[in-house]
C-alpha atoms as a PDB file:
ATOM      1  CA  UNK A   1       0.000   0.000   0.000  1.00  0.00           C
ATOM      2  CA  UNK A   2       1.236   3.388  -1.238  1.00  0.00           C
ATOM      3  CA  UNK A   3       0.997   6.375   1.229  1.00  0.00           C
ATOM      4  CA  UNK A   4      -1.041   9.007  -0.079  1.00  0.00           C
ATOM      5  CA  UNK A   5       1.208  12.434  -1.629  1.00  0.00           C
ATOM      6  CA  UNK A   6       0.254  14.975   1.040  1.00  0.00           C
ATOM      7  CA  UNK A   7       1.672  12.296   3.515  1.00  0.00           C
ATOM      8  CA  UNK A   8       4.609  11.691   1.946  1.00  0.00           C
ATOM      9  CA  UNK A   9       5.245  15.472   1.713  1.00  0.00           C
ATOM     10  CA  UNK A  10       4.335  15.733   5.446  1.00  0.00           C
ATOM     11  CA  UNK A  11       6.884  13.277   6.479  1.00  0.00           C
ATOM     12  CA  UNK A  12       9.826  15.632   3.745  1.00  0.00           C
ATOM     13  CA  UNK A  13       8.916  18.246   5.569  1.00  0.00           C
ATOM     14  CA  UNK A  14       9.244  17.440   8.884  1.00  0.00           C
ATOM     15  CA  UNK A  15      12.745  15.470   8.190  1.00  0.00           C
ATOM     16  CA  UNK A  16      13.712  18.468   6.440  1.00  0.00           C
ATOM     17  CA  UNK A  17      13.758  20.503   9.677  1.00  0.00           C
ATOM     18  CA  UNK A  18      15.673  17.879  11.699  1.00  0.00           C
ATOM     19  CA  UNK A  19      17.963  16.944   9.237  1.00  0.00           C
ATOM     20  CA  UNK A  20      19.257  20.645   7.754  1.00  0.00           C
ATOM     21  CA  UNK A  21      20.972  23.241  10.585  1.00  0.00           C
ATOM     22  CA  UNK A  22      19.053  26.028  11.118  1.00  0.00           C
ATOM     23  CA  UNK A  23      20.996  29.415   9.829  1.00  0.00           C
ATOM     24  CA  UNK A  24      20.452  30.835  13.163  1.00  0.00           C
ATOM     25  CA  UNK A  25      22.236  27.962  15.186  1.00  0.00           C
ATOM     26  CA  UNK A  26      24.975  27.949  12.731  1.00  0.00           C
ATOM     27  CA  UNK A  27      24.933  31.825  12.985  1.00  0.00           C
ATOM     28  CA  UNK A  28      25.308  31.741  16.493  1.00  0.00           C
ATOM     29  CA  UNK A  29      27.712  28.720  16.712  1.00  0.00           C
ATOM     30  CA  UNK A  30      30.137  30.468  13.996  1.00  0.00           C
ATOM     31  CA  UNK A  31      29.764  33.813  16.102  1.00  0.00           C
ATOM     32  CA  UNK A  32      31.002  32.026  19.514  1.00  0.00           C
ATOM     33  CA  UNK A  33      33.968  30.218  18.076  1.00  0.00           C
ATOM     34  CA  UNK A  34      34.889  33.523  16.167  1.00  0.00           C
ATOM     35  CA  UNK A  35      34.802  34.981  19.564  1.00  0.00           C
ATOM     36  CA  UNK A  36      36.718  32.555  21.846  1.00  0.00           C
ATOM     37  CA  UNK A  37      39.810  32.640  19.003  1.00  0.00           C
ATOM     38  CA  UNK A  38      39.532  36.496  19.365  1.00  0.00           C
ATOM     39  CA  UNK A  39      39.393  36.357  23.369  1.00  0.00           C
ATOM     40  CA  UNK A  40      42.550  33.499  23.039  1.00  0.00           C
ATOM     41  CA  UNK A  41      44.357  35.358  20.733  1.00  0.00           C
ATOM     42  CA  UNK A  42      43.619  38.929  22.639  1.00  0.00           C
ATOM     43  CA  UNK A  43      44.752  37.166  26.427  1.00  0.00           C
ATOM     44  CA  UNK A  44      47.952  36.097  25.077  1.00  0.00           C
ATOM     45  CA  UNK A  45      48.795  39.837  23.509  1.00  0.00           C
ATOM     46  CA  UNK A  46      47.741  41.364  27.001  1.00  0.00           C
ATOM     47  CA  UNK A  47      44.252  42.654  26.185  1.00  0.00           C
ATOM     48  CA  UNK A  48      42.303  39.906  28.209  1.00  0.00           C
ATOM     49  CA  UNK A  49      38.213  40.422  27.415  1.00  0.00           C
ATOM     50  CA  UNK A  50      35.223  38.040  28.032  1.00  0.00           C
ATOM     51  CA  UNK A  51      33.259  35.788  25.003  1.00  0.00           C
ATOM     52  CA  UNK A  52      30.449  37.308  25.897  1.00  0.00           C
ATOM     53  CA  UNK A  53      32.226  40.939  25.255  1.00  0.00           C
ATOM     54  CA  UNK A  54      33.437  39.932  22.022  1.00  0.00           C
ATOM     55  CA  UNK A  55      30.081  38.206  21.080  1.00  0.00           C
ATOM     56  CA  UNK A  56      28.708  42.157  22.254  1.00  0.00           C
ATOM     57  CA  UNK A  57      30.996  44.268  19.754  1.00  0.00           C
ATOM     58  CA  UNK A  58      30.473  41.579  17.348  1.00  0.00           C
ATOM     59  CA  UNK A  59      26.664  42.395  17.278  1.00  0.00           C
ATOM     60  CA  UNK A  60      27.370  46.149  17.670  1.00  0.00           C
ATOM     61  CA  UNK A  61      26.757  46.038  21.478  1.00  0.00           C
ATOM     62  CA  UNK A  62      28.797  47.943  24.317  1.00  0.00           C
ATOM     63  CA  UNK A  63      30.793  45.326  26.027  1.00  0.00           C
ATOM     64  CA  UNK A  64      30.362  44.970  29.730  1.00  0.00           C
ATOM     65  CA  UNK A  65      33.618  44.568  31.165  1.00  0.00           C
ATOM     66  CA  UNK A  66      35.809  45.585  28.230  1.00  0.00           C
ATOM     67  CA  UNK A  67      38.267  49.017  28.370  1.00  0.00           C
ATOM     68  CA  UNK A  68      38.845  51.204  25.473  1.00  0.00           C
ATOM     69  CA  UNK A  69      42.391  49.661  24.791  1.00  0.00           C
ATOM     70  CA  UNK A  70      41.021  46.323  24.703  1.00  0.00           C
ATOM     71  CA  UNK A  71      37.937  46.772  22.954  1.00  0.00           C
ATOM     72  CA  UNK A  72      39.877  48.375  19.910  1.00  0.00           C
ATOM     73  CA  UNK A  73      42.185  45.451  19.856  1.00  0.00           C
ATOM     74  CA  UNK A  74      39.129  43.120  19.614  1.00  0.00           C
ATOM     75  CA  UNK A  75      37.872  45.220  16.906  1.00  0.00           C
ATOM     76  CA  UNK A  76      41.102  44.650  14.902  1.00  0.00           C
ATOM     77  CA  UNK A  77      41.408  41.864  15.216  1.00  0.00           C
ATOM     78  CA  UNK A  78      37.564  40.633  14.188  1.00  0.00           C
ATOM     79  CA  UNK A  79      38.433  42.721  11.205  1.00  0.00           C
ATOM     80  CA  UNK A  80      40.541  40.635  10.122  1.00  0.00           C
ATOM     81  CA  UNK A  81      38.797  37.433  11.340  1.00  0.00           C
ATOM     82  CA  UNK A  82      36.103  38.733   9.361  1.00  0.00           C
ATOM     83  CA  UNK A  83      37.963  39.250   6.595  1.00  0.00           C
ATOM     84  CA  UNK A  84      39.380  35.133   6.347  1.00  0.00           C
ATOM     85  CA  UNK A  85      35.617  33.796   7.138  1.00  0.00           C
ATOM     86  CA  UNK A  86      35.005  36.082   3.930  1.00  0.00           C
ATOM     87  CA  UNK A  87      37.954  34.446   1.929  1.00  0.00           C
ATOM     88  CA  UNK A  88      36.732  30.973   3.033  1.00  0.00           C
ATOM     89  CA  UNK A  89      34.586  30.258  -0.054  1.00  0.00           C
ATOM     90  CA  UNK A  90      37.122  31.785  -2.822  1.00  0.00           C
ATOM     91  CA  UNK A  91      37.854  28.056  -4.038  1.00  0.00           C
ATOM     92  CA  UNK A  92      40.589  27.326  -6.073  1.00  0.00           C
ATOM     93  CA  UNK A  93      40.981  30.903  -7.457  1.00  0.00           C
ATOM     94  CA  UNK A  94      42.447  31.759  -4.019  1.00  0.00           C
ATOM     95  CA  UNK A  95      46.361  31.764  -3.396  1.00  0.00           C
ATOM     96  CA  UNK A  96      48.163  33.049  -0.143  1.00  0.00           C
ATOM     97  CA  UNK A  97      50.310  35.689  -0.864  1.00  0.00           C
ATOM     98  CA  UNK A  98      53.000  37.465   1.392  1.00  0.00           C
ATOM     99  CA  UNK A  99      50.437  40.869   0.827  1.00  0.00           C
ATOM    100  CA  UNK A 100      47.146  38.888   2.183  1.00  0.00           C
ATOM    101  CA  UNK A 101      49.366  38.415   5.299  1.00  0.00           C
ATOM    102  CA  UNK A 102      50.472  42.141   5.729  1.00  0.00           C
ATOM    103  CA  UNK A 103      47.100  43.013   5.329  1.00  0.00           C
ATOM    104  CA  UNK A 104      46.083  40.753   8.088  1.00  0.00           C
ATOM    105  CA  UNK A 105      48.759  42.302  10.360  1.00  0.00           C
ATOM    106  CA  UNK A 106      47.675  45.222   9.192  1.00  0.00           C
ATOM    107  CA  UNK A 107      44.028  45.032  10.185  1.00  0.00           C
ATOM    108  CA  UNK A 108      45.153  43.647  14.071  1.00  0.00           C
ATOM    109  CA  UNK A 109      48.104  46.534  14.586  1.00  0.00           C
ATOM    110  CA  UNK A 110      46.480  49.027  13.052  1.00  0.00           C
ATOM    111  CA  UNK A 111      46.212  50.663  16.633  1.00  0.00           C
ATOM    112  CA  UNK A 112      50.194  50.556  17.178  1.00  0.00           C
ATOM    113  CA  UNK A 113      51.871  52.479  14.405  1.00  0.00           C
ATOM    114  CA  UNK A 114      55.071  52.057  16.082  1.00  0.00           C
ATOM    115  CA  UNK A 115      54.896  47.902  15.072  1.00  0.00           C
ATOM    116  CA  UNK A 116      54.881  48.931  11.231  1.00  0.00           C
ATOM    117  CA  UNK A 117      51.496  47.303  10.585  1.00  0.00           C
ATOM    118  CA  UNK A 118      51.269  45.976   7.615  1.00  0.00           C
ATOM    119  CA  UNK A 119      55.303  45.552   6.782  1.00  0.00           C
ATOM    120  CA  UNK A 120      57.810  42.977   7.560  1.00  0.00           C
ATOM    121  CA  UNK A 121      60.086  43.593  10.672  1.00  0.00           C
ATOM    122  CA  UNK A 122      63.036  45.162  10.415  1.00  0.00           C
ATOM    123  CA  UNK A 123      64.482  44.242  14.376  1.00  0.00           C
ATOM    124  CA  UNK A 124      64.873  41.777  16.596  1.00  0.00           C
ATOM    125  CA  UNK A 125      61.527  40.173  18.252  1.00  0.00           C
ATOM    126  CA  UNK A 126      61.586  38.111  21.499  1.00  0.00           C
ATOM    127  CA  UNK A 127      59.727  36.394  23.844  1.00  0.00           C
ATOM    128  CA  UNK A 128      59.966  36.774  27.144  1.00  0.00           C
ATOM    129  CA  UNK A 129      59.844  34.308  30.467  1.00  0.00           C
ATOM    130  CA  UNK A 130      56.737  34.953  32.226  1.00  0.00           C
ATOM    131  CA  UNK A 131      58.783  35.298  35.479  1.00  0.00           C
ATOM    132  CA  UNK A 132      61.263  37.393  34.384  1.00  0.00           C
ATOM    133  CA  UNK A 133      59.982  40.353  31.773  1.00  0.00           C
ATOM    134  CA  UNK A 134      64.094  40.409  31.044  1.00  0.00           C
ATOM    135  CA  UNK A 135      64.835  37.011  30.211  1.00  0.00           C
ATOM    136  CA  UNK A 136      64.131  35.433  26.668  1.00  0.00           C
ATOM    137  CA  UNK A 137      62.684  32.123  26.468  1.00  0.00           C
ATOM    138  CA  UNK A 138      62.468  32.763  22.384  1.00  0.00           C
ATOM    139  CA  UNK A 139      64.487  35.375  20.211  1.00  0.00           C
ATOM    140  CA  UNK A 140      62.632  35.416  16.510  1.00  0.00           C
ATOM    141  CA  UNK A 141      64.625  34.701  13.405  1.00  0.00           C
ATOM    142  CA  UNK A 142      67.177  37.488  12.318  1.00  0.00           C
ATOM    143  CA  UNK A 143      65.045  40.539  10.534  1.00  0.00           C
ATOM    144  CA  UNK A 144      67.306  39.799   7.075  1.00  0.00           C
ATOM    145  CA  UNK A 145      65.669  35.801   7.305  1.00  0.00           C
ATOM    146  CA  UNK A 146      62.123  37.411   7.219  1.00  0.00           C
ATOM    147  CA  UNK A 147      61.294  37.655   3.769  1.00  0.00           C
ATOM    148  CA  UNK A 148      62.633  34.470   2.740  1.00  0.00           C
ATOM    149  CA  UNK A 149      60.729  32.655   5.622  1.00  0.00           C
ATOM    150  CA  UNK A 150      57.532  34.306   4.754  1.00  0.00           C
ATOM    151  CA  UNK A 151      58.155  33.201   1.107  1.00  0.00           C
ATOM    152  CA  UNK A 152      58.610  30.170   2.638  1.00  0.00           C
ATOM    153  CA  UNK A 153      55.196  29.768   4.468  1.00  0.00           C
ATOM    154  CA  UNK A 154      53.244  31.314   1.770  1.00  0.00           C
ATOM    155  CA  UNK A 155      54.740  28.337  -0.459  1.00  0.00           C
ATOM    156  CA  UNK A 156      53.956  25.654   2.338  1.00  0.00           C
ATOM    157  CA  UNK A 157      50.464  27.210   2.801  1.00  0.00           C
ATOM    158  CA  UNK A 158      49.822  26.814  -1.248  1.00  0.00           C
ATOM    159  CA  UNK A 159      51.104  23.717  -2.080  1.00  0.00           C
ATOM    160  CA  UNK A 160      50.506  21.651   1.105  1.00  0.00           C
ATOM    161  CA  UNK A 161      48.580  23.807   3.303  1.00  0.00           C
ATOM    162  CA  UNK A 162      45.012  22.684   5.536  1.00  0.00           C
ATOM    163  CA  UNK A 163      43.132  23.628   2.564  1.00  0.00           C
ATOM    164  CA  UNK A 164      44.476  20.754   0.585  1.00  0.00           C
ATOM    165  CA  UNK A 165      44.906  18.815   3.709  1.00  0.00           C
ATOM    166  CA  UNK A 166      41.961  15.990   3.200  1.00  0.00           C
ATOM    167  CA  UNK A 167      43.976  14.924   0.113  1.00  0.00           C
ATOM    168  CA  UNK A 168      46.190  13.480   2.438  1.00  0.00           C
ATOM    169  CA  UNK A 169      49.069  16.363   1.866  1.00  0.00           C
ATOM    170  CA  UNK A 170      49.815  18.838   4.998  1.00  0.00           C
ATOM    171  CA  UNK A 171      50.857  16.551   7.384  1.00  0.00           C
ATOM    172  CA  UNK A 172      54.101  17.964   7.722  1.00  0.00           C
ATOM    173  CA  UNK A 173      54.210  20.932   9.524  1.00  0.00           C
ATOM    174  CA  UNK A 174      55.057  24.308   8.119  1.00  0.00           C
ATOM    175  CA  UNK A 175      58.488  25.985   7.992  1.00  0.00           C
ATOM    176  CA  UNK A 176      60.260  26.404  11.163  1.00  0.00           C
ATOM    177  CA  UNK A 177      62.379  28.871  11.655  1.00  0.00           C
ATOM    178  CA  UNK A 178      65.750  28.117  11.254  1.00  0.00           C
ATOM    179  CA  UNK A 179      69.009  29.308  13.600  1.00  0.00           C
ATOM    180  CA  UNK A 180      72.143  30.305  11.722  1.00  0.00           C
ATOM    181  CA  UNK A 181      74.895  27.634  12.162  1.00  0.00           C
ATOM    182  CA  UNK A 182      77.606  29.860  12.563  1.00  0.00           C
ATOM    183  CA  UNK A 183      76.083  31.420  15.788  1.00  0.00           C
ATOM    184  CA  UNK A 184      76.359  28.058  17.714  1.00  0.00           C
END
């Protein structure tokens, strides 16, 4: 026995809504993992801020807890958050390029001119212990190694890179920076 057509349609239309996300979870799910890489990203530069702040400026709320320093490092840096989740559907016409990356830089140190947003560095970066603000635990590759490591990465990220990961490439890790032999 054949069920009749408006039953049939019934039953598609009731799987439909269990089986297909609804925009507004995925909406809100995208929005709170945008948000907890923003307030993990923020804590580790200094500029510690709640989810639920970020989550606020993200739908063009006042934060609760946030200061003015902070809050315009969170906006930087969704900028540029924003910016990638745009870039996410570009396909195979996309390429990294050294100038995507100083834009991102751009976009998150915007609000410190004296870090040359946007440009390569041109001194010495470090690291520093978190019990001693004068010891290094990491000193960054020489300034003159820069543009040949970001070369480098930009390479990795286009030939072997996560986007190309499921094809079973990308599972070695990217270029690590490399210490000059002759300083021992």
């Amino acid at each position: 026995m054949q069920a009749p057509v408006a039953e049939i349609e019934w039953m598609r239309e009731d799987l439909r809504l269990h089986v297909q996300p609804q925009a507004r979870w995925t909406k809100q799910l995208r929005r709170s993992l945008t948000a907890g890489a923003i307030v993990g990203s923020n804590t580790i530069e200094g500029y510690p801020a709640t989810v639920d702040d970020v989550e606020a400026l993200m739908a063009g709320e006042e934060p609760l807890e946030t200061s003015e320093a902070t809050r315009r490092e969170l906006e930087a840096y969704q900028r540029a958050m924003t910016y990638i989740q745009a870039l996410s559907d570009a396909g195979g016409e996309f390429r990294y390029e050294v100038g995507l990356l100083n834009s991102l830089h751009f976009m998150m140190q915007e609000p410190h001119p004296d870090k040359r947003p946007g440009r390569l560095r041109r001194s010495t970066v470090y690291l520093s212990s978190p019990d001693d603000a004068l010891v290094p635990v990491y000193t960054g590759p020489d300034p003159e190694l820069v543009p040949e490591l970001m070369n480098e990465l930009v390479a990795w990220l286009n030939d072997r890179g996560p986007r190309r990961a499921g094809r079973g490439a990308g599972l070695d890790g990217p270029p690590q920076p490399r210490q000059d032999p002759s300083l021992g």
